[in-house]
Structures are given as structure tokens and as C-alpha cells.
Protein backbone atom coordinates (compact mmCIF):
# COMPACT_ATOMS: atom_id res chain seq x y z
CA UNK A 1 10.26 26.31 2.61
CA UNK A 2 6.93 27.65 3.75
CA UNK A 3 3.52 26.90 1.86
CA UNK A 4 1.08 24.19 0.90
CA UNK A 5 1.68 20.71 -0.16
CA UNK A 6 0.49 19.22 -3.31
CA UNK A 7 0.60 15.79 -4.61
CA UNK A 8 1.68 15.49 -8.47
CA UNK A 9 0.19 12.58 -9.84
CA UNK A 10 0.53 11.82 -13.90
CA UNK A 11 -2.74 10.90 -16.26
CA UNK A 12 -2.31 7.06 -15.72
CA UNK A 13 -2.95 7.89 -11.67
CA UNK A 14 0.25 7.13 -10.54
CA UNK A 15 1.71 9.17 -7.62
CA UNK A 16 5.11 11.02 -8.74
CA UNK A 17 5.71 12.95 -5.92
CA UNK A 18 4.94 15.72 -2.75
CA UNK A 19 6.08 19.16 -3.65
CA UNK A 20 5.54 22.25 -1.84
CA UNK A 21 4.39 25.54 -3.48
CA UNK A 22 3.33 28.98 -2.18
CA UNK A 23 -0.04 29.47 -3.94
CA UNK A 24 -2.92 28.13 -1.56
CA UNK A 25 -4.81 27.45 -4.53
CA UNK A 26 -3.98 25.81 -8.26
CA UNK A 27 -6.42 25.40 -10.81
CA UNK A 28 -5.98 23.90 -14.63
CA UNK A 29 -3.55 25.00 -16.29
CA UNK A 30 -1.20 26.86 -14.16
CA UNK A 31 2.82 25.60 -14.11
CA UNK A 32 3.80 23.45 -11.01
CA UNK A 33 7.26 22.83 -10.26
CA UNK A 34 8.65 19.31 -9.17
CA UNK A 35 11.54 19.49 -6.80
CA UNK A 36 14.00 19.07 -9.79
CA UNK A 37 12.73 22.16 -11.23
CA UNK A 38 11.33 21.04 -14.31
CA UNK A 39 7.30 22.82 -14.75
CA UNK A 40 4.42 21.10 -15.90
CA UNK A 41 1.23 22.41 -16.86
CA UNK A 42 -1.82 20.78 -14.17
CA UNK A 43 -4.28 18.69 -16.54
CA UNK A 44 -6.87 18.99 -13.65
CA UNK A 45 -7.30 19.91 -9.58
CA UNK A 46 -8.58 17.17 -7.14
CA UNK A 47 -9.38 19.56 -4.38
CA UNK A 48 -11.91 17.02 -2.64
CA UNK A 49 -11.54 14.92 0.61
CA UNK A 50 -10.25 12.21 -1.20
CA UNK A 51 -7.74 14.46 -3.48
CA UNK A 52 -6.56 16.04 0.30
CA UNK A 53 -6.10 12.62 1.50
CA UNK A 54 -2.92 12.29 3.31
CA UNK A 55 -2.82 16.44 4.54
CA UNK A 56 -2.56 17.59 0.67
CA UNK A 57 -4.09 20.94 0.49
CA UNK A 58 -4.96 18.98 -3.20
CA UNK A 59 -3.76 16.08 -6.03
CA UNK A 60 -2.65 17.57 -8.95
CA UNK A 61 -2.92 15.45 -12.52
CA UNK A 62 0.17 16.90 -14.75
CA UNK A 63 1.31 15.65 -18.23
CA UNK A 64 4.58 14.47 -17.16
């Protein structure tokens, strides 16, 4: 599958996972999948060298 990489971290900072998505950009609020399908809503965008650590095009806080 073609597209950018995102990490999905939840709101106590732990890592969950790497999924891949089309969208070169995600801001708060739109629906992320993980790779079992479920969506979750992204609490907020870490789009800074430190959120691309690791050749993320960003970290990604979800509600999971």
C-alpha cells in the first residue's frame, strides 16, 4: 500500500502502532484507521521534528 506513515499513539503517550494512510496531511479530528480496521477520531497532530521522529510524516494522539 502506497502513502504516508503515521504513528498512533493513545492520550497516556504510549505508542500503539505504525499505520499507513493516503492523506499527506491529518489534522484533529479526522478518522484514522489502525490496521485492524477499527477508526478513531485524532485527539491532536504532532507534525514537529520530534512527532516525525523515526520517518513518520507525523504522531497521531487517538482516544483508543
Amino acid at each position: 500500500m502506497s502513502g504516508f506513515q503515521y504513528r498512533l499513539i493513545d492520550t497516556a503517550g504510549s505508542e500503539l502502532e505504525i499505520v499507513r494512510d493516503a492523506r499527506p496531511e491529518l489534522t484533529d479530528g479526522d478518522l484514522i484507521a489502525m490496521s485492524d480496521g477499527r477508526e478513531f477520531e485524532i485527539v491532536e497532530v504532532y507534525d514537529d521534528e520530534h512527532g516525525r521522529e523515526g520517518g513518520v510524516a507525523a504522531t497521531l494522539v487517538i482516544d483508543a
